[in-house]
Protein backbone atom coordinates (compact mmCIF):
# COMPACT_ATOMS: atom_id res chain seq x y z
CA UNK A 1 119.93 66.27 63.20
CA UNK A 2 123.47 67.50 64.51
CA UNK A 3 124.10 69.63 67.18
CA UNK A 4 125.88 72.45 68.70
CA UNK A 5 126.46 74.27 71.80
CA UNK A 6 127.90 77.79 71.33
CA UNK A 7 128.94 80.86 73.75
CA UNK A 8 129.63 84.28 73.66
CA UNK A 9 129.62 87.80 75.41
CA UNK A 10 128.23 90.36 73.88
CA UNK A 11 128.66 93.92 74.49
CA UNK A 12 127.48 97.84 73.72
CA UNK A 13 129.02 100.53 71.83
CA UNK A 14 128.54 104.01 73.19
CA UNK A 15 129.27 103.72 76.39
CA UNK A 16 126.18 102.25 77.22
CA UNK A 17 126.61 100.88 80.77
CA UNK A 18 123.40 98.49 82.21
CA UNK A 19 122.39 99.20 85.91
CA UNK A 20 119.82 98.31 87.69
CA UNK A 21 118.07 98.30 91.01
CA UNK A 22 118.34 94.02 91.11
CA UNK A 23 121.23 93.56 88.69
CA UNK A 24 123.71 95.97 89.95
CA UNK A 25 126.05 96.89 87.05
CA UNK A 26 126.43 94.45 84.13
CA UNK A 27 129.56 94.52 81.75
CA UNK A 28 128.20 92.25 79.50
CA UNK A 29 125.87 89.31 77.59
CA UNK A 30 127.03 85.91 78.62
CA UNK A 31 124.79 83.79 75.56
CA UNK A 32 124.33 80.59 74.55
CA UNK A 33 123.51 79.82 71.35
CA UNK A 34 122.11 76.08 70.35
CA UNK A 35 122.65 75.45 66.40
CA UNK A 36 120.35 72.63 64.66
CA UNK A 37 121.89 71.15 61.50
CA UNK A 38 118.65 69.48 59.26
CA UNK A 39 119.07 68.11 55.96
CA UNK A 40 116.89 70.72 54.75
CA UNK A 41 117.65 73.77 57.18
CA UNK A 42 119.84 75.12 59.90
CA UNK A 43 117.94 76.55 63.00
CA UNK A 44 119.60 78.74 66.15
CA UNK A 45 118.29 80.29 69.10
CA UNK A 46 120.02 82.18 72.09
CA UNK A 47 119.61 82.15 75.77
CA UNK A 48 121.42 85.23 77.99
CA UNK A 49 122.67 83.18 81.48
CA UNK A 50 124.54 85.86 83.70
CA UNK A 51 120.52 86.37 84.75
CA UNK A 52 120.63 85.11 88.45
CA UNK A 53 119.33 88.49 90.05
CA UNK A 54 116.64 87.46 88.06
CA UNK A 55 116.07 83.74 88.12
CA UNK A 56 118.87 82.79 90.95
CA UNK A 57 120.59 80.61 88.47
CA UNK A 58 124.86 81.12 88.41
CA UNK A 59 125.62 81.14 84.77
CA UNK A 60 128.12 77.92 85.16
CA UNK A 61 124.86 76.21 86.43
CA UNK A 62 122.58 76.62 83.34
CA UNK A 63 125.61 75.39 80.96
CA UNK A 64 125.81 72.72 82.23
CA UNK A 65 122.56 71.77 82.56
CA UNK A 66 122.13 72.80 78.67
CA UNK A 67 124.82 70.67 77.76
CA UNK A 68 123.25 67.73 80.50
CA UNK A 69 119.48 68.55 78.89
CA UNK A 70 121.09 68.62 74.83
CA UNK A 71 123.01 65.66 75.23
CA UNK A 72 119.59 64.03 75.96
CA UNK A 73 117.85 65.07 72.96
CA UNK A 74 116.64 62.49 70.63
CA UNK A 75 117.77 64.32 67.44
CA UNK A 76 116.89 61.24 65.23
CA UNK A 77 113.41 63.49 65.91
CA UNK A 78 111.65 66.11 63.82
CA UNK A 79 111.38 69.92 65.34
CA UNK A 80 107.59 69.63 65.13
CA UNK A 81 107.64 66.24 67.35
CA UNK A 82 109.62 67.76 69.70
CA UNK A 83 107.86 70.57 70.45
CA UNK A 84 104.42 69.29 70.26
CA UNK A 85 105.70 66.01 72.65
CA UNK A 86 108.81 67.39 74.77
CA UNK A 87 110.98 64.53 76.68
CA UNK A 88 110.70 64.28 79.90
CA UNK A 89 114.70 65.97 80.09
CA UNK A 90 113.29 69.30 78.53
CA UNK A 91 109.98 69.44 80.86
CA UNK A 92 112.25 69.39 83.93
CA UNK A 93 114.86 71.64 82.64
CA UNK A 94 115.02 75.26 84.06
CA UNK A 95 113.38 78.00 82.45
CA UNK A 96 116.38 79.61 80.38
CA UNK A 97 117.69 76.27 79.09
CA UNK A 98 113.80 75.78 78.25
CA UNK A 99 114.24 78.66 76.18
CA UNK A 100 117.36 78.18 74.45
CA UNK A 101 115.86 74.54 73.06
CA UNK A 102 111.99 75.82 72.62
CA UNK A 103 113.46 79.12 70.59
CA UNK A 104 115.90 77.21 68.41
CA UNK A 105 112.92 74.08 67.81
CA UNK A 106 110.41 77.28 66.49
CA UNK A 107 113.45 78.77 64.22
CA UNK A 108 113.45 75.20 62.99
CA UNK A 109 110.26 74.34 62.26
CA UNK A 110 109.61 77.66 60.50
CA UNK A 111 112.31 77.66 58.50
CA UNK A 112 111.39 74.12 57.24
CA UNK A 113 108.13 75.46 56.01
CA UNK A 114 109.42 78.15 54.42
CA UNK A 115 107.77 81.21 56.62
CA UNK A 116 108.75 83.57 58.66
CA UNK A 117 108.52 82.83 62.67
CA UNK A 118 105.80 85.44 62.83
CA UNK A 119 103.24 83.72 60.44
CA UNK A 120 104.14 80.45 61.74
CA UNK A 121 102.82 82.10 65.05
CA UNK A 122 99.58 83.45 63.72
CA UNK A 123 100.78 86.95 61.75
CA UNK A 124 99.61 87.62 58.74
CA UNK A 125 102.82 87.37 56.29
CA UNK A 126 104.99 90.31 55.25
CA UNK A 127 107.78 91.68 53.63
CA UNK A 128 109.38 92.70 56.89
CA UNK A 129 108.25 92.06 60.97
CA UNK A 130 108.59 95.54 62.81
CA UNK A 131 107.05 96.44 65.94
CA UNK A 132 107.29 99.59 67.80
CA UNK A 133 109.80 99.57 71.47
CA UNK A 134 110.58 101.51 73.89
CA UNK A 135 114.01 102.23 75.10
CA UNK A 136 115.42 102.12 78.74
CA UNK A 137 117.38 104.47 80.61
CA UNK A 138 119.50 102.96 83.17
CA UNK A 139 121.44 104.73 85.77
CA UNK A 140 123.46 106.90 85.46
CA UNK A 141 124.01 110.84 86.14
CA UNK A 142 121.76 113.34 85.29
CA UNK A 143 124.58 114.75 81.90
CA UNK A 144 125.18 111.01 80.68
CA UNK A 145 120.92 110.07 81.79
CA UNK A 146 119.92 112.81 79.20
CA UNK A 147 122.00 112.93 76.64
CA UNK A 148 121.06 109.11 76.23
CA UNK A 149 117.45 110.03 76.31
CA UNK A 150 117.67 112.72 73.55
CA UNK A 151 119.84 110.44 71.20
CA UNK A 152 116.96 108.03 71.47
CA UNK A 153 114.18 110.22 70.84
CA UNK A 154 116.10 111.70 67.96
CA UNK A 155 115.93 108.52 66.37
CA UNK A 156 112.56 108.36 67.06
CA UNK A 157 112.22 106.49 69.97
CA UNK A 158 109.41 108.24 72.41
CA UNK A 159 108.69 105.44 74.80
CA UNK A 160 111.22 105.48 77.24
CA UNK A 161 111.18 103.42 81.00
CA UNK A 162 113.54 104.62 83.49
CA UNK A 163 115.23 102.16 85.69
CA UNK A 164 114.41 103.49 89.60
CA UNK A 165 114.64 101.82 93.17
CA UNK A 166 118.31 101.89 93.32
CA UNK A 167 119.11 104.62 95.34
CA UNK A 168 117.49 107.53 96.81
CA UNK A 169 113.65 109.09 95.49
CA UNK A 170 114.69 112.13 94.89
CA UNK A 171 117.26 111.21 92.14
CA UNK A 172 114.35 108.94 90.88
CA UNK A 173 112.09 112.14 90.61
CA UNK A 174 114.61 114.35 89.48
CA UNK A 175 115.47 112.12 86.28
CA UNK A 176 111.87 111.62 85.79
CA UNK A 177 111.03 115.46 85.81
CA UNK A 178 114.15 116.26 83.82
CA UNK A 179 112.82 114.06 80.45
CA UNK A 180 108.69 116.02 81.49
CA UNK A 181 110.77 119.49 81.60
CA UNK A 182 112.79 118.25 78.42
CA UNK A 183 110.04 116.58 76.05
CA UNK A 184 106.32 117.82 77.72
CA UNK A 185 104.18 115.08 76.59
CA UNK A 186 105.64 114.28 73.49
CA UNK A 187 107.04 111.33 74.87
CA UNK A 188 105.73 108.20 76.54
CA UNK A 189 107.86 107.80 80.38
CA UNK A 190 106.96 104.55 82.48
CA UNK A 191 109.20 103.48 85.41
CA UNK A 192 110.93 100.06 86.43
CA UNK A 193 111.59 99.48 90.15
CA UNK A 194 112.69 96.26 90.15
CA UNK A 195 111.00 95.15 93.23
CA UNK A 196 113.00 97.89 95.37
CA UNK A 197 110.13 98.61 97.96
CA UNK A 198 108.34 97.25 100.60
CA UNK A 199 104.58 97.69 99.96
CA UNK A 200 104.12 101.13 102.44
CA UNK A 201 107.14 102.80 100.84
CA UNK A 202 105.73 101.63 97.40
CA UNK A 203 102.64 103.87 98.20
CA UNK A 204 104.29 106.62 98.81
CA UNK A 205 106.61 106.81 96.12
CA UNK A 206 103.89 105.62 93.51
CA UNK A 207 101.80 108.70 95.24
CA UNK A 208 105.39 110.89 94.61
CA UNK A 209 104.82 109.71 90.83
CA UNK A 210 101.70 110.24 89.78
CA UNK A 211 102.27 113.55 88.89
CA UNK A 212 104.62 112.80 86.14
CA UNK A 213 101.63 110.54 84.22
CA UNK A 214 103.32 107.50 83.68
CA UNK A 215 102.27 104.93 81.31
CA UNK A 216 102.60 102.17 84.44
CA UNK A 217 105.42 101.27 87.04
CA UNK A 218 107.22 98.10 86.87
CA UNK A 219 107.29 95.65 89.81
CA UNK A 220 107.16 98.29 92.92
CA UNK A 221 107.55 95.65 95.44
CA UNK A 222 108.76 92.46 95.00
CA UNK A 223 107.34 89.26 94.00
CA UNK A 224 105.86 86.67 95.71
CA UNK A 225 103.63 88.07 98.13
CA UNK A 226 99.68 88.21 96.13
CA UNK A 227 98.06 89.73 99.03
CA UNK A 228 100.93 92.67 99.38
CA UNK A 229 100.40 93.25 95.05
CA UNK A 230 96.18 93.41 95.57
CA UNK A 231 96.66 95.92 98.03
CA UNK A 232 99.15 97.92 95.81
CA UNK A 233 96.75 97.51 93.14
CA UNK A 234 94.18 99.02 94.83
CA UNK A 235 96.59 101.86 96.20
CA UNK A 236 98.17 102.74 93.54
CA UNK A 237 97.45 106.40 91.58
CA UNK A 238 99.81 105.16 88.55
CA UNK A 239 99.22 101.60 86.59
CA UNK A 240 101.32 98.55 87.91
CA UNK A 241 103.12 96.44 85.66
CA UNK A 242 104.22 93.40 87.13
CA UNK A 243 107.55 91.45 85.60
CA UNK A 244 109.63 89.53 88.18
CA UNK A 245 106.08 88.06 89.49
CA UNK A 246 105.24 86.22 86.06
CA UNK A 247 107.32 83.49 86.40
CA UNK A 248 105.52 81.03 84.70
CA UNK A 249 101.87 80.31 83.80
CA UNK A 250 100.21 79.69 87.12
CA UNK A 251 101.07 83.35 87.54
CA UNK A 252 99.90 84.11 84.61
CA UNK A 253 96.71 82.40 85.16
CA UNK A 254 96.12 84.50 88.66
CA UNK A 255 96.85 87.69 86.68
CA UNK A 256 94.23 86.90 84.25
CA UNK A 257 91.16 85.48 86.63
CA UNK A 258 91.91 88.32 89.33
CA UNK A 259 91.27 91.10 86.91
CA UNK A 260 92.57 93.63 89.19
CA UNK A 261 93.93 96.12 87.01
CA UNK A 262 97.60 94.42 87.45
CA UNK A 263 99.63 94.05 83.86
CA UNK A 264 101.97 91.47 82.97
CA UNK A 265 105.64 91.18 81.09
CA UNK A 266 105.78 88.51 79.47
CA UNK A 267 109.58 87.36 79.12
CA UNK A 268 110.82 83.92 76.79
CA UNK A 269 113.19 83.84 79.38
CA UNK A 270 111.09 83.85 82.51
CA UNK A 271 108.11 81.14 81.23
CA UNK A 272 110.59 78.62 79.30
CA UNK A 273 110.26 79.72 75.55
CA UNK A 274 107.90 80.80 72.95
CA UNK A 275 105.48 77.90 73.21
CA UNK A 276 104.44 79.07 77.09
CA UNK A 277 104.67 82.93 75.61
CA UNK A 278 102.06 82.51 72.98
CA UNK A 279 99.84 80.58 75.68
CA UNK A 280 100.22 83.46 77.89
CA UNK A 281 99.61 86.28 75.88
CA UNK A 282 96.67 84.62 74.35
CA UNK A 283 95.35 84.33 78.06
CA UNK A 284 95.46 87.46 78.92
CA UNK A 285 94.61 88.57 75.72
CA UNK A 286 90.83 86.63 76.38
CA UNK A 287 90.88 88.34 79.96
CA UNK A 288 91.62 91.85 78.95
CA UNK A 289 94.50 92.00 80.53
CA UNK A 290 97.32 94.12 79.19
CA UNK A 291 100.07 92.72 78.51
CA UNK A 292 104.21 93.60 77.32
CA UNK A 293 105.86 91.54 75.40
CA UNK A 294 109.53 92.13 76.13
CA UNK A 295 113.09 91.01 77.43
CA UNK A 296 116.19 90.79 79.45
CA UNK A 297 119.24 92.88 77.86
CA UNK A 298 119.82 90.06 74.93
CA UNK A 299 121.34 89.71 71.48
CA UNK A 300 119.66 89.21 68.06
CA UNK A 301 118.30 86.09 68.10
CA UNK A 302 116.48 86.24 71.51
CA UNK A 303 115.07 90.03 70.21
CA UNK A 304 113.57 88.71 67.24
CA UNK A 305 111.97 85.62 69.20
CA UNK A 306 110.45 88.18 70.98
CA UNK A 307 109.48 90.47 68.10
CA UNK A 308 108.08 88.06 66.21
CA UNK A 309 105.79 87.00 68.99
CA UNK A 310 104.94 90.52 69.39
CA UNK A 311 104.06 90.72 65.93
CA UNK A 312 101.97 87.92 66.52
CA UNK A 313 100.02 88.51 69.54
CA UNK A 314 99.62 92.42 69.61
CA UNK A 315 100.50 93.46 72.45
CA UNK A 316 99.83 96.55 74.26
CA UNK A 317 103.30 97.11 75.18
CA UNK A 318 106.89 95.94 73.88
CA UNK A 319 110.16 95.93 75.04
CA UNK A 320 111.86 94.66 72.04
CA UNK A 321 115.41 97.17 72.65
CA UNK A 322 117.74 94.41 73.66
CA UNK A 323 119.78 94.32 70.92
CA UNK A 324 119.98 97.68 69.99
CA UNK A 325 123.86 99.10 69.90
CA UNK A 326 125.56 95.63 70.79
CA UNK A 327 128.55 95.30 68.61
CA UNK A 328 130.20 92.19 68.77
CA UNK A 329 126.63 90.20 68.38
CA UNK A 330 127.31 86.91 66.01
CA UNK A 331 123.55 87.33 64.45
CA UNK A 332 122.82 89.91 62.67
CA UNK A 333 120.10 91.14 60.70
CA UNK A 334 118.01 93.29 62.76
CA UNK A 335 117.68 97.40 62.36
CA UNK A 336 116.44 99.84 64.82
CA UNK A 337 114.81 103.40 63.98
CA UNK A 338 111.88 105.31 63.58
CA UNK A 339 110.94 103.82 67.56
CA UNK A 340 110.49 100.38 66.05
CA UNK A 341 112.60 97.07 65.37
CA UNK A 342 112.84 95.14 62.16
CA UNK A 343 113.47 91.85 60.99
CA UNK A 344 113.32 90.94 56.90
CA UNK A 345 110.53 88.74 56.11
CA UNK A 346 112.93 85.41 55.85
CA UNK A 347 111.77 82.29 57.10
CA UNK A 348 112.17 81.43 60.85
CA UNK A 349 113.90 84.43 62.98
CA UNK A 350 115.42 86.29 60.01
CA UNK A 351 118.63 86.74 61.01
CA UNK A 352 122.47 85.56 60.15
CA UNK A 353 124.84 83.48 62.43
CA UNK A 354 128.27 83.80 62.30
CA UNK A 355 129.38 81.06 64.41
CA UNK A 356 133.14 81.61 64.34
CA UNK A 357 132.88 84.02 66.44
CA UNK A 358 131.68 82.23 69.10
CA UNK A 359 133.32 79.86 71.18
CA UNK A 360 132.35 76.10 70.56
CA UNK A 361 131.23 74.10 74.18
CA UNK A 362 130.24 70.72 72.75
CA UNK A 363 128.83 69.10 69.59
CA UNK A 364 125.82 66.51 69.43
CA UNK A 365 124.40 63.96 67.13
């Protein structure tokens, strides 16, 4: 196999602007994309790196560790070897470079049987893979908040998730009763808080939200402390999702034995790829746990990794939105509408990848 180590940034049309209570405001999609040249088929996946208010990592860092971790492939392998028997350089790597390899190896191996990624994973095959998302309202003002929210629902999006915790409670109830006053029931709210509060303020506010019948709140407090997340459990009046706190399997594994009512999102970029993913959901799946499949802000290809897991595993939530109104994204081939995300039934991801416009790193054989 041949190799190649791509980058990009990818932007929003619309004036979409992403803010959140960890990430602050975010101009854009810094991607890497790994391409796979087979005799018999060309694989890529994608990896988003300006994540370090997630995962701590600087951007520079994880490219050069991908090009480090690449470089040290053994390409004279098959994609089936190498995922079922990973070297020693991809066990060690971090999660999002993980991801980037693990994501392109699936889009590989599926394309060299002939299936879509979906059925490879366990869904039964179709002419299309569409799963239903909801959208998320970052912040904004209460005009520009709105008017986002109604162009989504008139599209036929009714599951939206408000991004909260970064300033004052009142703003976070007034944009939450503003979409109840607007819509009644007819759509689906949940909340993200992105770890903003301390476990006694987390009470309070969760107390403060109940009244608006969310479908759960994301990540209330913020992760690491067990205890502090049994108690909230407990505590809590609304459903907690927990997101930054499922970094990898071991967490996933506490989630699922605890059986405290807790939820999981389960990110490729957080547990190292779809391989970890599948494991996960089908964990919690056997525990009753519900689960989201979902994602960072992220282009095409990372989207449909994620959708066709979904499509896969069932979950009871999905947060497959990522790539909806970027417009500069070098894969292409997804469609939004009707609430839901589509890929065509093609074998492996789907999509199209238009690598000159993207900027070549380095190139591997």
């Amino acid at each position: 196999m041949r190799a190649s180590l791509h980058r990009a940034l990818l932007t929003y049309g619309g004036g979409l602007v992403l803010h959140t209570a960890s990430s602050g405001r975010i101009e854009g999609l810094d991607t890497l994309f790994l391409r796979l040249e087979a005799p018999d088929a060309v694989a890529v996946g994608e990896v988003r790196i300006n994540i370090a208010y997630l995962n701590g990592l600087a951007a520079e860092t994880v490219l050069a560790e991908a090009v480090d971790v690449i470089a040290r492939l053994d390409l004279a392998r098959n994609g089936t070897s190498l995922l079922a028997e990973p070297p020693a350089a991809f066990v060690e790597a971090s999660a999002p470079v993980r991801t980037l390899i693990d994501c392109t190896l699936h889009d590989l191996v599926a394309k060299q049987a002939g299936v879509p990624l979906a059925v490879h994973l366990g869904a039964p095959p179709a002419d299309m893979f569409a799963h239903a998302t909801n959208q998320t309202l970052f912040v904004s003002s209460d005009s520009a908040f709105l008017a986002r929210a109604e162009a989504y629902v008139a599209r036929g999006f009714t599951d939206l998730k408000i991004r909260i915790g970064a300033g004052d409670i009142e703003d976070d109830l007034r944009r939450v009763a503003l979409l109840r006053e607007r819509f009644g029931t007819g759509v689906k709210l949940a909340a993200d808080a992105n770890g903003a509060w301390d476990l006694p303020t987390a009470i309070v506010h969760l107390e403060q939200l109940a009244r608006f019948d969310l479908a759960y709140v994301e990540q209330p407090i913020a992760p690491g402390d067990w205890a502090a997340l049994d108690l909230l459990a407990k505590a809590s009046p609304v459903p907690v999702m927990l997101d930054e706190s499922v970094k990898g399997l071991d967490d996933v594994r506490r989630i699922a034995e605890v059986g405290n009512g807790l939820m999981a999102h389960l990110k490729l970029v957080k547990l190292g790829g779809l391989t970890p993913a599948l494991q996960a959901a089908r964990q919690l799946a056997g525990a009753d746990v519900p689960f989201m499949i979902g994602q960072m802000n992220e282009g095409g290809l990372a989207t449909a990794a994620a959708l066709h897991l979904a499509c896969a595993t069932q979950p009871r939530f999905a947060e497959l939105y990522g790539a909806d109104g970027l417009v500069d994204d070098p894969a292409t081939g997804l469609t939004y509408g009707d609430g839901r995300v589509i890929a065509p039934g093609l074998p492996g991801l789907g999509l199209r990848f238009d690598a000159s416009t993207t900027h070549l790193i380095r190139e591997f054989s």
